[in-house]
Protein backbone atom coordinates (compact mmCIF):
# COMPACT_ATOMS: atom_id res chain seq x y z
CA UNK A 1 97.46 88.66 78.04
CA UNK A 2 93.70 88.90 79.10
CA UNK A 3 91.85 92.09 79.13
CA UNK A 4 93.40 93.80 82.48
CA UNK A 5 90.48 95.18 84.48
CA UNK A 6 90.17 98.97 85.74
CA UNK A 7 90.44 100.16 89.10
CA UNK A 8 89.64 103.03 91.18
CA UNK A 9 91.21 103.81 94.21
CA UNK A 10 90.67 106.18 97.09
CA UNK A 11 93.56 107.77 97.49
CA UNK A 12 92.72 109.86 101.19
CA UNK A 13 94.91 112.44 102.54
CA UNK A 14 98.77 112.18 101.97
CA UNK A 15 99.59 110.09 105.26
CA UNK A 16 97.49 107.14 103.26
CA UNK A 17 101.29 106.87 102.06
CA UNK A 18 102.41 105.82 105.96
CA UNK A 19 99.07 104.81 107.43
CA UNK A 20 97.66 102.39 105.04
CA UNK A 21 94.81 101.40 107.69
CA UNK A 22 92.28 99.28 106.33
CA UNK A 23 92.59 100.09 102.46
CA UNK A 24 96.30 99.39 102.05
CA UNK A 25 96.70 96.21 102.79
CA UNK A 26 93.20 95.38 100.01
CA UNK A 27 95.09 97.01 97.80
CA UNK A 28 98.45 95.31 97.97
CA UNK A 29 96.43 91.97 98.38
CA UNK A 30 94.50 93.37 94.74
CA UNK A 31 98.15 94.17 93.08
CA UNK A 32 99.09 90.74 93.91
CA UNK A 33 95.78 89.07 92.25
CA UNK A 34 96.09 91.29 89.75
CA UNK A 35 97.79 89.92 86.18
CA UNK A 36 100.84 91.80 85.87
CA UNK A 37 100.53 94.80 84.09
CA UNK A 38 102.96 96.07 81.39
CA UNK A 39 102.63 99.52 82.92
CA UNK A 40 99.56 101.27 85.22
CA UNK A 41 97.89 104.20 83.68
CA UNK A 42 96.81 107.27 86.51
CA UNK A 43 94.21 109.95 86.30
CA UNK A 44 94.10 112.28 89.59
CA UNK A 45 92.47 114.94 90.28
CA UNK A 46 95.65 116.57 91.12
CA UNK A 47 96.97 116.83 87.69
CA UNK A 48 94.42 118.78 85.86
CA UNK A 49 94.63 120.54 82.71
CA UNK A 50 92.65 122.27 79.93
CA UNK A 51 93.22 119.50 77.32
CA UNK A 52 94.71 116.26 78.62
CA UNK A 53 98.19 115.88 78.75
CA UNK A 54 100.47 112.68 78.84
CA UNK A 55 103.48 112.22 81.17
CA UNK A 56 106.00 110.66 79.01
CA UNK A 57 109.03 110.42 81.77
CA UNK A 58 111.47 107.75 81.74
CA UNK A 59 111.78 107.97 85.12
CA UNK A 60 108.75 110.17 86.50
CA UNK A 61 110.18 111.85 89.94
CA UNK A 62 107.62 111.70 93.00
CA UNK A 63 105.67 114.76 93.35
CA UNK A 64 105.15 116.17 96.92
CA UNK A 65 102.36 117.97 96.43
CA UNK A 66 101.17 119.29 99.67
CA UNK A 67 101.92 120.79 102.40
CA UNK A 68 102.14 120.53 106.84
CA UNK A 69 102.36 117.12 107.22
CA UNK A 70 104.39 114.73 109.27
CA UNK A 71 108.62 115.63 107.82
CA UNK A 72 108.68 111.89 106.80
CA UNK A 73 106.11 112.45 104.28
CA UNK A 74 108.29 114.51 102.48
CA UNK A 75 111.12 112.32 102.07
CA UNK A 76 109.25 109.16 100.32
CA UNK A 77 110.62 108.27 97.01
CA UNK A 78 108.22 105.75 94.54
CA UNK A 79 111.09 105.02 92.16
CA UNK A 80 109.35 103.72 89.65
CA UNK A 81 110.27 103.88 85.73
CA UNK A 82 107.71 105.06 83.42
CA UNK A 83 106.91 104.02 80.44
CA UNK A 84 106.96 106.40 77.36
CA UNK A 85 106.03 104.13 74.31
CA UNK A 86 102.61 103.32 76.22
CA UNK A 87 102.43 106.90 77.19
CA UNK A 88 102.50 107.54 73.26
CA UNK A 89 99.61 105.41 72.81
CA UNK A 90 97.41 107.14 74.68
CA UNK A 91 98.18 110.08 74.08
CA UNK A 92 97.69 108.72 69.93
CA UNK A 93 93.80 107.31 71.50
CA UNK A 94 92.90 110.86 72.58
CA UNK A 95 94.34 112.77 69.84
CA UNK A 96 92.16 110.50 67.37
CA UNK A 97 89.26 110.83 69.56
CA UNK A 98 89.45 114.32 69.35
CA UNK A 99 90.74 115.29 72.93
CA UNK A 100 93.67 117.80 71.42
CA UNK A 101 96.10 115.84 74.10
CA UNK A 102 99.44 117.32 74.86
CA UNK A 103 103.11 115.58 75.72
CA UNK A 104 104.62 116.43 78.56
CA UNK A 105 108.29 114.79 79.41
CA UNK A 106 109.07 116.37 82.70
CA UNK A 107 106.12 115.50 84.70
CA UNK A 108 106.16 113.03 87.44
CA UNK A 109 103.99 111.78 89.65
CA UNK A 110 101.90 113.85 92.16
CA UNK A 111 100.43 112.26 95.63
CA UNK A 112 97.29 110.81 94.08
CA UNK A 113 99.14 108.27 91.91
CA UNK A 114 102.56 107.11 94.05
CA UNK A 115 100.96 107.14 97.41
CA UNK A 116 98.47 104.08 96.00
CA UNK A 117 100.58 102.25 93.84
CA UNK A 118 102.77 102.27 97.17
CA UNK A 119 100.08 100.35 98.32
CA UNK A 120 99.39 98.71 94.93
CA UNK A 121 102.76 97.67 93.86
CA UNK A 122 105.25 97.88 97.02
CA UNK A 123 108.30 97.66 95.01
CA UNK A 124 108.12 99.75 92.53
CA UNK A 125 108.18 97.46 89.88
CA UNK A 126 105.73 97.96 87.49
CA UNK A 127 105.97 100.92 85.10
CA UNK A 128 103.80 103.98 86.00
CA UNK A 129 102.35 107.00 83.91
CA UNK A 130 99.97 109.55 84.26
CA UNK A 131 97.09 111.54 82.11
CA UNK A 132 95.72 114.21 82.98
CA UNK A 133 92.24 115.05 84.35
CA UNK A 134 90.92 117.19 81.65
CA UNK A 135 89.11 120.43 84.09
CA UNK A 136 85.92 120.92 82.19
CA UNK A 137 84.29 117.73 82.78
CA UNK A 138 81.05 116.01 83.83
CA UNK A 139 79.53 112.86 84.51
CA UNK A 140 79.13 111.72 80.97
CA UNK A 141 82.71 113.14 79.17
CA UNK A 142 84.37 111.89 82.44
CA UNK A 143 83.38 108.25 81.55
CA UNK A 144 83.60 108.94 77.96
CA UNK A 145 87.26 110.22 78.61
CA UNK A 146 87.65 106.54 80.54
CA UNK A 147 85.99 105.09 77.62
CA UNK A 148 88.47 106.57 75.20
CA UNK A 149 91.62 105.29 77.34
CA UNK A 150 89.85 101.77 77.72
CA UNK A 151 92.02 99.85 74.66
CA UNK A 152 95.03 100.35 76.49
CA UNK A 153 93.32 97.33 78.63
CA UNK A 154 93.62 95.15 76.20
CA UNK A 155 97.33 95.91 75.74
CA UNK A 156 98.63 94.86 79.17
CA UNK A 157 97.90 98.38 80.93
CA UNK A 158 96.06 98.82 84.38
CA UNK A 159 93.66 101.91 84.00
CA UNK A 160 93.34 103.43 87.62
CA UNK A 161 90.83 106.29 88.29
CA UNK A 162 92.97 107.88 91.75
CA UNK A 163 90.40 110.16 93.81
CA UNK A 164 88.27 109.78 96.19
CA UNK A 165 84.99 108.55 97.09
CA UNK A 166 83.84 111.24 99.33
CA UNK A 167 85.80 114.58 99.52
CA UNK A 168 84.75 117.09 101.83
CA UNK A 169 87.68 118.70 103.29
CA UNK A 170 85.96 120.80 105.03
CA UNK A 171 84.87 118.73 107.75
CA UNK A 172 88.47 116.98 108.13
CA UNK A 173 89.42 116.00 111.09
CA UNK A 174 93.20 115.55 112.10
CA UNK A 175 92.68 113.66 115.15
CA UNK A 176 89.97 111.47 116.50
CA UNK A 177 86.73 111.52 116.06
CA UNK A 178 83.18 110.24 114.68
CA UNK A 179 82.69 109.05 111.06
CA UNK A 180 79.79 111.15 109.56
CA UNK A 181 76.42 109.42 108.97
CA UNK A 182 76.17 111.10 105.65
CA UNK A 183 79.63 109.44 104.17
CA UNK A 184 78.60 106.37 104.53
CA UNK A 185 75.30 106.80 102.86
CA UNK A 186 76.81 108.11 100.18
CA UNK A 187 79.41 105.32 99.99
CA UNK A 188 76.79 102.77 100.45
CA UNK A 189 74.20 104.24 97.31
CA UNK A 190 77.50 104.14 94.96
CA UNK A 191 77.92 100.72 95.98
CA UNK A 192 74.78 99.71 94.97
CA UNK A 193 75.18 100.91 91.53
CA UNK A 194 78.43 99.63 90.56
CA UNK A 195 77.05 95.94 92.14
CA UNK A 196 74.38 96.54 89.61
CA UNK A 197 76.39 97.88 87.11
CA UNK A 198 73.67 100.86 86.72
CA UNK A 199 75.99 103.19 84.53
CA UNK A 200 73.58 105.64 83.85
CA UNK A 201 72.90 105.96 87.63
CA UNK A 202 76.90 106.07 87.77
CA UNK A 203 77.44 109.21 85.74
CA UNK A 204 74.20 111.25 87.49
CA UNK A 205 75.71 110.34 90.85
CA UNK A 206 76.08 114.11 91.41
CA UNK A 207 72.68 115.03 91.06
CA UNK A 208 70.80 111.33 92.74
CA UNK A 209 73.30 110.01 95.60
CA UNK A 210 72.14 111.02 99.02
CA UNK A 211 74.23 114.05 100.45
CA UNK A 212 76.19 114.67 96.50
CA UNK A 213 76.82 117.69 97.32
CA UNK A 214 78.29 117.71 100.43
CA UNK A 215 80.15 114.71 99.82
CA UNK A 216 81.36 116.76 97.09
CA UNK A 217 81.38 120.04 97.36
CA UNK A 218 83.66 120.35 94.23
CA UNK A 219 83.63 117.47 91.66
CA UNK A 220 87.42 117.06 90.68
CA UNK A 221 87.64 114.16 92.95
CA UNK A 222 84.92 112.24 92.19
CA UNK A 223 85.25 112.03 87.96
CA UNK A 224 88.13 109.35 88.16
CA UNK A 225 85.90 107.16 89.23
CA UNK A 226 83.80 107.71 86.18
CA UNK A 227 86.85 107.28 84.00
CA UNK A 228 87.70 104.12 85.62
CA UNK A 229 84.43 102.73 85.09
CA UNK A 230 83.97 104.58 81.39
CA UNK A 231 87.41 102.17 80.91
CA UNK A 232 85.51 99.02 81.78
CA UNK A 233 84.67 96.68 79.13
CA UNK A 234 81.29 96.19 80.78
CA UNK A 235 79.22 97.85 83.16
CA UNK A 236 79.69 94.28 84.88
CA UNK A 237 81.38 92.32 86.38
CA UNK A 238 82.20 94.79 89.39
CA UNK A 239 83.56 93.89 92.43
CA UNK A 240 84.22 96.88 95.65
CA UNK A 241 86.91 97.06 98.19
CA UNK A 242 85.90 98.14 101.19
CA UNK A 243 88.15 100.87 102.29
CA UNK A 244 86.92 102.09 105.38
CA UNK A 245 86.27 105.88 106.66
CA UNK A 246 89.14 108.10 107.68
CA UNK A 247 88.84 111.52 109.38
CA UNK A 248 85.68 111.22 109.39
CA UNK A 249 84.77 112.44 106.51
CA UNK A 250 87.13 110.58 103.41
CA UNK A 251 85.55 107.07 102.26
CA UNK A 252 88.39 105.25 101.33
CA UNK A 253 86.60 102.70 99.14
CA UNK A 254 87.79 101.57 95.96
CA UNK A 255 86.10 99.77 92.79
CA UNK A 256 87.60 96.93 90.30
CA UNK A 257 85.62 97.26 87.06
CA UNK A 258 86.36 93.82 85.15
CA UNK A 259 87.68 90.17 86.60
CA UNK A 260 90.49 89.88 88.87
CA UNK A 261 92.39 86.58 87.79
CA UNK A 262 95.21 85.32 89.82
CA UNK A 263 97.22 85.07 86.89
CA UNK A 264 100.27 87.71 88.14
CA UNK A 265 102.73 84.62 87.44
CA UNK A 266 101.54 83.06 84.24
């Protein structure tokens, strides 16, 4: 198998999960472009520990982590098997790269990896794990933490970064209503650099992009994207999905780091 590319995905508020709007169906478009993967590799912001740890699950259970949203939510099931000798690997790549991982065999997935690969992979039939978001991060150990997961690539796994591109929940809106100027300028200046595969632009996002900080106000949710680029072979090639706004104020863009091939049936 060819080097799988990374990805990261947007992964919005819960009810991505049952309104896929204009990012779902890109993504389930991407998982069927997409080589098939041996297994998909998550990092969300919604799993984050001291030093990383590795889900190593058979059969990771779906995490509903959150809270007063529509009942139906609630009783979504992504059966999907893990896969614990990949696990293993990575957590052997951060252990010898010095991250002091941890195994954990009873975690499943939380919101920011099933309600993508729902979009991703539909059925459920590609083998899913997560690692951890290690919680003292920034720009440059985020995609040096990608960098140290990237070999897994090369063994048939899809790295996804799960977050989102802007996150600022405070302006949420449940219903209705205009998309801030300010997301989409945002958006639009991390665009640019991933086009032009300006890495070092990439990692100082936080302190350049137009409106950083009130895109994102805290920075949990914007390091996957780091990682999945840090994962990359290359800077380049870089190709970005064009995920819309919702609520407003959520930028539901996503980023493939690496070549696409329409190779899921070879």
């Amino acid at each position: 198998m060819n080097r799988l590319p990374s990805l990261f995905v947007s992964h919005g508020a819960p009810t991505f999960a049952i309104e896929p709007g204009l990012a779902g169906p890109k993504l389930a478009a991407l998982g069927r472009a997409l080589a098939r993967p041996r297994a998909v590799l998550v990092v969300s912001p919604h799993w984050m520990t001291v030093s990383p740890s590795v889900g190593l699950a058979a059969r990771p259970r779906t995490i509903h982590d959150f809270g007063g949203f529509d009942p139906s939510l609630y009783e979504i099931t992504y059966a999907v098997d893990g896969h614990p000798a990949l696990a293993q690997r990575a957590l052997d790549l951060l252990r010898e790269a010095g991250w002091a991982p941890l195994p954990d065999e009873r975690r499943g997935l939380d919101h920011g990896a099933w309600v993508p690969l729902r979009h991703l992979y539909p059925a459920a039939d590609v083998p899913a794990f997560q690692v951890s978001l290690p919680s003292r991060l920034d720009g440059d150990s985020a995609w040096a933490f990608g960098a140290t997961l990237a070999p897994l690539a090369d063994e048939g796994v899809l790295i996804v970064g799960s977050g989102s591109l802007t996150h600022n929940l405070g302006e949420f809106r449940a219903g209705p209503g205009a998309d801030e100027a300010y997301v989409a300028e945002f958006a639009a200046w991390v665009r640019d650099a991933v086009v032009r595969g300006d890495s070092a632009s990439l990692r100082q996002t936080l302190t350049l992009a137009p409106h950083a900080r009130r895109a994102h106000p805290t920075t949990e949710h914007f390091w996957p994207l780091l990682v999945a680029a840090g994962a990359a072979a290359a800077a380049l090639p870089a190709a970005p999905i064009d995920g819309g706004i919702t609520h407003g104020v959520l930028s539901m863009d996503a980023f493939v780091f690496g070549t696409a091939c329409s190779t899921r049936n070879s």
